[in-house]
C-alpha atoms as a PDB file:
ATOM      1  CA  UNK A   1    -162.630  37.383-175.096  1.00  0.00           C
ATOM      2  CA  UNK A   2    -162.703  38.500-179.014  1.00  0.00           C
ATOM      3  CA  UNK A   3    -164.466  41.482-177.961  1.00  0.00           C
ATOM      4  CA  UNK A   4    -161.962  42.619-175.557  1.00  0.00           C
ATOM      5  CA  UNK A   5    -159.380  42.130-177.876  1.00  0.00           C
ATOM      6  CA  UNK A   6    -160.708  44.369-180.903  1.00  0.00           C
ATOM      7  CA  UNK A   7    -160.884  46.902-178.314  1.00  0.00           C
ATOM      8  CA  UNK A   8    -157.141  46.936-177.419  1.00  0.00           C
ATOM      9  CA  UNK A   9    -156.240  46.485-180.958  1.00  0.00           C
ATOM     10  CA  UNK A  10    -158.187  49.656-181.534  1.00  0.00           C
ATOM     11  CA  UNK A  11    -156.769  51.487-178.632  1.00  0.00           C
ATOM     12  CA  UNK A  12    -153.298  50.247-180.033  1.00  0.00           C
ATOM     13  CA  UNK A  13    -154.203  51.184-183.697  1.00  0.00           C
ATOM     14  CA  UNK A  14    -155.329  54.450-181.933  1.00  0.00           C
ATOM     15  CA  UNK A  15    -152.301  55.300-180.036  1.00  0.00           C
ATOM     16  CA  UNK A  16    -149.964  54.810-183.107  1.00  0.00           C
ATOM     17  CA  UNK A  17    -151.880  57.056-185.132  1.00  0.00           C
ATOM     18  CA  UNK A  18    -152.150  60.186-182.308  1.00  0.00           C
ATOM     19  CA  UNK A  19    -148.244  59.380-181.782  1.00  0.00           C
ATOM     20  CA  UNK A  20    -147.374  59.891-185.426  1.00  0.00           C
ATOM     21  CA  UNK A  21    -149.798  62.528-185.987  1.00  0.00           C
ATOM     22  CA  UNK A  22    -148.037  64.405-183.052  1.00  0.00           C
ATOM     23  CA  UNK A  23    -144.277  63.653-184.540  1.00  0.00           C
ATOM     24  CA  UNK A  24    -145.963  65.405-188.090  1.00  0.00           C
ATOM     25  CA  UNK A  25    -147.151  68.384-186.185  1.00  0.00           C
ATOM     26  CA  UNK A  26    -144.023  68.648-184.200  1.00  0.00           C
ATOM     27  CA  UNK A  27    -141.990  68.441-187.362  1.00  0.00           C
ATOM     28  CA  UNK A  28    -143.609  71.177-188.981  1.00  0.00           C
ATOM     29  CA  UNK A  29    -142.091  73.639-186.354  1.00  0.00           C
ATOM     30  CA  UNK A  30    -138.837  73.002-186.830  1.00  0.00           C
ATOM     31  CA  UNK A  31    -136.736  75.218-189.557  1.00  0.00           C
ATOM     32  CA  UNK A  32    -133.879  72.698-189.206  1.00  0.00           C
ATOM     33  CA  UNK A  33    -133.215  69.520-190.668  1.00  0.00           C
ATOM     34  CA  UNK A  34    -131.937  66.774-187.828  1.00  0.00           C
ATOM     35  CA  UNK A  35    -130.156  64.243-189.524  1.00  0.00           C
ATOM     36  CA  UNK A  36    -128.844  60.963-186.724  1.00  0.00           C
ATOM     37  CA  UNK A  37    -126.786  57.988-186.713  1.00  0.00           C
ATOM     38  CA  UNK A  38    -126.988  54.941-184.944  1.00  0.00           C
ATOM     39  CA  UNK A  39    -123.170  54.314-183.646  1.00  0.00           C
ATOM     40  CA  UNK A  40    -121.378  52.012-181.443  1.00  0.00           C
ATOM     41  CA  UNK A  41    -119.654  53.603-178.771  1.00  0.00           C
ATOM     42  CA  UNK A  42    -118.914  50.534-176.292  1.00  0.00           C
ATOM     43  CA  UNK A  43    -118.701  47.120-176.823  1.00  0.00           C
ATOM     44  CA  UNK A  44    -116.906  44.602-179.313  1.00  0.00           C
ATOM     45  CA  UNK A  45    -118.133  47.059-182.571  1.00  0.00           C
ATOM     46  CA  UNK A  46    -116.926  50.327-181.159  1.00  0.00           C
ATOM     47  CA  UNK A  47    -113.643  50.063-182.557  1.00  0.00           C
ATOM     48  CA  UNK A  48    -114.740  49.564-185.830  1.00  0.00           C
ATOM     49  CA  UNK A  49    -117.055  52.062-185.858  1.00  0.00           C
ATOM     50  CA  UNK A  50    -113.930  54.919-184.452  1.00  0.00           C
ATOM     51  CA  UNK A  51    -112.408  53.987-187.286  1.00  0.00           C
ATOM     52  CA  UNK A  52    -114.957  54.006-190.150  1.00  0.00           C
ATOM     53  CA  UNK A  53    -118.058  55.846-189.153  1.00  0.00           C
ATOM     54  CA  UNK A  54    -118.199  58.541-186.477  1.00  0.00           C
ATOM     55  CA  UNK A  55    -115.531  60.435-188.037  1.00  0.00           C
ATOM     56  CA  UNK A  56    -116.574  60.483-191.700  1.00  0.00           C
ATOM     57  CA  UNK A  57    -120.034  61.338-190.172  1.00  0.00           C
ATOM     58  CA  UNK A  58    -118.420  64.222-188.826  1.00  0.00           C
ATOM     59  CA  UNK A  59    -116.224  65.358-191.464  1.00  0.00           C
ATOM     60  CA  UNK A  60    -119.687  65.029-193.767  1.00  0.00           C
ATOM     61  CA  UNK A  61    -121.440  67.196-191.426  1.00  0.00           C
ATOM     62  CA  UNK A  62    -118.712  69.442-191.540  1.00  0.00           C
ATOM     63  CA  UNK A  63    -118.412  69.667-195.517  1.00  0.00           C
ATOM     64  CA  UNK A  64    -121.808  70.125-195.774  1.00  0.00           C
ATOM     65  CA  UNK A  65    -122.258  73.594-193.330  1.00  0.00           C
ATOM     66  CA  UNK A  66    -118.939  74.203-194.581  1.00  0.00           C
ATOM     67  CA  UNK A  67    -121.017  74.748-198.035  1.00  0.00           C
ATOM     68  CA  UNK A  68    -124.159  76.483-196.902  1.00  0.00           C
ATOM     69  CA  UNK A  69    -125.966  73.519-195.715  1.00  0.00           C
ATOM     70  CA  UNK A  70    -128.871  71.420-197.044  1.00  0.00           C
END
């Protein structure tokens, strides 16, 4: 039973590492920088987050190309 279970945590350990490897490679392509946020847009948080985050996210994002970008 030990036996089988190194394996899997291999094949595990293994999976992670040819996931991230692939998300480095995949990065490298890009000539743009993607920047996200996690928001509420339903639910009991929602209207907190109308009022405090999505739109300063937005007016950020908007400052920011305003002034030639990162």
């Amino acid at each position: 039973m030990k036996k089988k279970s190194k394996i899997w945590c291999r094949l595990f350990v293994l999976g992670i590492a040819v996931v991230f490897l692939a998300g480095i490679a995949n990065a490298q392509d890009k000539d743009k920088i993607v920047i996200g946020q996690a928001i509420a847009l339903s639910g009991p948080l929602a209207g907190g987050v109308a009022i405090s985050g999505g739109k300063v996210y937005e007016l950020w994002v908007e400052e920011v190309n305003k002034n030639g970008g990162l």
